[in-house]
N, C-alpha and C. Protein backbone atom coordinates (compact mmCIF):
# COMPACT_ATOMS: atom_id res chain seq x y z
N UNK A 1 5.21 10.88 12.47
CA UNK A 1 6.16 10.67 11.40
C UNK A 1 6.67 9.23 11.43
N UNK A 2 7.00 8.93 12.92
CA UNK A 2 7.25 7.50 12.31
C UNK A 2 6.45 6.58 12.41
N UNK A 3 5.43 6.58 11.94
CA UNK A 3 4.18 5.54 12.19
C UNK A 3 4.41 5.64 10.08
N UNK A 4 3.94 6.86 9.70
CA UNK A 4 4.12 6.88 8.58
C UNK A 4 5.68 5.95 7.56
N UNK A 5 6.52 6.32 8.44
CA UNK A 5 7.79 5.68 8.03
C UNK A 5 7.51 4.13 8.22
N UNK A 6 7.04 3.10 9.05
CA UNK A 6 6.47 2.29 9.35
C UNK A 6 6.07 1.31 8.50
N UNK A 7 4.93 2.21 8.46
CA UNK A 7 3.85 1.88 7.11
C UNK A 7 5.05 1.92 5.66
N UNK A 8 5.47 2.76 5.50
CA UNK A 8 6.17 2.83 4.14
C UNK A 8 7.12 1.85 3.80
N UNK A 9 7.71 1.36 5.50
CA UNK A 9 8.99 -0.12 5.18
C UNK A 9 7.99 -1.34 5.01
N UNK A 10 6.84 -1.48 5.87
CA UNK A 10 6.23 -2.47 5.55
C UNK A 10 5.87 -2.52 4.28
N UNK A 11 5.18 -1.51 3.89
CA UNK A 11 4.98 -1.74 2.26
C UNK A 11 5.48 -2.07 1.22
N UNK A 12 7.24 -1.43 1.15
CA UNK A 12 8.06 -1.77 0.57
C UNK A 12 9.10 -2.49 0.88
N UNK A 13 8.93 -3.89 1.69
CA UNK A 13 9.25 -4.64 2.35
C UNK A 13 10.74 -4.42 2.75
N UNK A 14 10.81 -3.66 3.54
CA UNK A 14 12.13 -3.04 3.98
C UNK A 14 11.73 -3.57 5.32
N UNK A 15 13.13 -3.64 6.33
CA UNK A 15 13.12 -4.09 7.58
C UNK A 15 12.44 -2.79 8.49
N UNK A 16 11.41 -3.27 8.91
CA UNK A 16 10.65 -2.08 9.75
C UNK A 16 11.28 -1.62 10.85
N UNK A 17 12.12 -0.54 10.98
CA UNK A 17 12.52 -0.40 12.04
C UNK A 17 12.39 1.07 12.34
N UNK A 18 11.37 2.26 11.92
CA UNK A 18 10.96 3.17 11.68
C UNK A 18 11.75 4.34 12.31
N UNK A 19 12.99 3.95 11.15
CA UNK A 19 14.14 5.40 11.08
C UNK A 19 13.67 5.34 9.42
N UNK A 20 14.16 6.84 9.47
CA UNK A 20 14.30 7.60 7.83
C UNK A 20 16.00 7.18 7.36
N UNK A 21 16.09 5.56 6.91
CA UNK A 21 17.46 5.70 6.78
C UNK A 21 18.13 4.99 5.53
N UNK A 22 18.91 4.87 5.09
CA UNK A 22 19.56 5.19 3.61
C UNK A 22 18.64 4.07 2.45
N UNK A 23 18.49 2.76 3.02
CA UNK A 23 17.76 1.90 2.45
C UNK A 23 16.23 2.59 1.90
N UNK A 24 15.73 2.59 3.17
CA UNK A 24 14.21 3.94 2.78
C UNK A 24 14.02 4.92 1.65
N UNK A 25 15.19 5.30 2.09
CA UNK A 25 15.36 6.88 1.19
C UNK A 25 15.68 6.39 -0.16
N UNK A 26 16.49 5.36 -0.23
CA UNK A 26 16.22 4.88 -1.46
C UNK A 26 15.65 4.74 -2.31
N UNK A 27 14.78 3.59 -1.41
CA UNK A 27 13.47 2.99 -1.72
C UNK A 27 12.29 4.55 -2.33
N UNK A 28 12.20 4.84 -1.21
CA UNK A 28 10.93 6.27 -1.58
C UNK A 28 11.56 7.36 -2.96
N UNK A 29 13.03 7.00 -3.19
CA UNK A 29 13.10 7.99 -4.86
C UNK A 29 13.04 7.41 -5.87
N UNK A 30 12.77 5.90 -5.34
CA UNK A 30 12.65 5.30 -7.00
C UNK A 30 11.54 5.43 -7.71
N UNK A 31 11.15 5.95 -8.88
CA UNK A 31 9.94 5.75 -9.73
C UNK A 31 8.86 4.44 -9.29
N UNK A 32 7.65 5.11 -9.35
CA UNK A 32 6.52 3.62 -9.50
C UNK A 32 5.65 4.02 -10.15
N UNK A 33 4.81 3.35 -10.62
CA UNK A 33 3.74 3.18 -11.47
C UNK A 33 3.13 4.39 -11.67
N UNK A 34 2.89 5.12 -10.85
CA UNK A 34 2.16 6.48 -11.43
C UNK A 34 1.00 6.57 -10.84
N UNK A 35 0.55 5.23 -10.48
CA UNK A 35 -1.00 5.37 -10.14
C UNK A 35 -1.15 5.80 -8.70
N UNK A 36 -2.34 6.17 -7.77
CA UNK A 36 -2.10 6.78 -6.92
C UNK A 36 -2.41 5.88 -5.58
N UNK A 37 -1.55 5.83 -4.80
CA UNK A 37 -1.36 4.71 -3.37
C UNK A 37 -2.92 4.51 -2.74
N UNK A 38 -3.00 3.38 -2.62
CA UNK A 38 -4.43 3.08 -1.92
C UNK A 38 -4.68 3.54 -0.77
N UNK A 39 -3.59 3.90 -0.03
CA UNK A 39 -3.89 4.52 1.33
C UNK A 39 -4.13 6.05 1.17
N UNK A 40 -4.09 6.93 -0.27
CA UNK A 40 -4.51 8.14 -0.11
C UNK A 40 -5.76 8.60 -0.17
N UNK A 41 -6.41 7.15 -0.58
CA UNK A 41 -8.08 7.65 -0.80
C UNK A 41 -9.05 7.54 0.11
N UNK A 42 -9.72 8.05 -0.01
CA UNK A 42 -10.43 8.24 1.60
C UNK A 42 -11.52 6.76 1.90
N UNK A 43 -11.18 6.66 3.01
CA UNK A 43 -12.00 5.37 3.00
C UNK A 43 -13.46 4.69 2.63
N UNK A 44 -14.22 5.80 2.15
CA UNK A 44 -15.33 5.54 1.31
C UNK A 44 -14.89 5.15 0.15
N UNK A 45 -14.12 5.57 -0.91
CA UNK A 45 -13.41 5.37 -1.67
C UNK A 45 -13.26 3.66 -1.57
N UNK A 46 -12.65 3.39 -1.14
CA UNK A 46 -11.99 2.13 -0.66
C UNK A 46 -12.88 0.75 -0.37
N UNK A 47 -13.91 1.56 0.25
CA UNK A 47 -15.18 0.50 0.42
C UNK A 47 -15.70 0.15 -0.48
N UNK A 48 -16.38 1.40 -1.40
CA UNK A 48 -17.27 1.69 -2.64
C UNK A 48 -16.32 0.35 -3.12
N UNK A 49 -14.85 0.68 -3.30
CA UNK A 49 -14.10 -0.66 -4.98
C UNK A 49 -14.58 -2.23 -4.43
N UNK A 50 -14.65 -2.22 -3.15
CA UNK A 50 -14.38 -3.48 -2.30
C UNK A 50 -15.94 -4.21 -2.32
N UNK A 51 -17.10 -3.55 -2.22
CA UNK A 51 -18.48 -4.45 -2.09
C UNK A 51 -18.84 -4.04 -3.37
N UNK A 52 -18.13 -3.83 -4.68
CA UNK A 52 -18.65 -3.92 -6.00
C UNK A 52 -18.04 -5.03 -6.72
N UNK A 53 -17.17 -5.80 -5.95
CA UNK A 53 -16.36 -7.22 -6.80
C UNK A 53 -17.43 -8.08 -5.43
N UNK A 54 -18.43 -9.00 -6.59
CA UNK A 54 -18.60 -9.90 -5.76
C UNK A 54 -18.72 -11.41 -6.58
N UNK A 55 -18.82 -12.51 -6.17
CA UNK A 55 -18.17 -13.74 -6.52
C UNK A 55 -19.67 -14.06 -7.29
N UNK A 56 -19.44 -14.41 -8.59
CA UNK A 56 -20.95 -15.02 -9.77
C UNK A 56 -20.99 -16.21 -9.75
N UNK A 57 -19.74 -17.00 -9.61
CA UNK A 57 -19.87 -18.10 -9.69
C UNK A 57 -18.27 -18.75 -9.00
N UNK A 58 -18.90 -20.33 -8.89
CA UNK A 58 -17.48 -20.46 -8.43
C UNK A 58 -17.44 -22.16 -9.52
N UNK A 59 -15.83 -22.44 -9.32
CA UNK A 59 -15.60 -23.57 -10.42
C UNK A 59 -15.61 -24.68 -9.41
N UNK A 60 -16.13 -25.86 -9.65
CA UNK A 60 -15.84 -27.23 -8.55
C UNK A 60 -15.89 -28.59 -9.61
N UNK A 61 -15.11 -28.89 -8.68
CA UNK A 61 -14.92 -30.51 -9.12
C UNK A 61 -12.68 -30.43 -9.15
């Protein structure tokens, strides 16, 4: 549990100090985007998005 709590202050740049405490709790009832957290998808998932962006060209000068 608190590895998870952890992860959740780092994310939402809260001071990591992995208690469940009023700032947090805050933080975790406010509305967000809707879309679903990158850490819930399974790590194939995650790979698959990651070696399908690859660089075509680059700009110089």
């Amino acid at each position: 549990m608190r590895a998870a709590i952890l992860k959740f202050q780092r994310f939402a740049d809260l001071p990591m100090t992995g208690v469940l405490d009023r700032a947090t709790l805050r933080k975790m009832s406010m509305s967000r985007c809707g879309n679903r957290d990158v850490g819930d998808l399974p790590i194939p998932m995650r790979v698959k998005f990651r070696s399908r962006r690859t660089k075509r060209y680059a700009i110089e000068g």
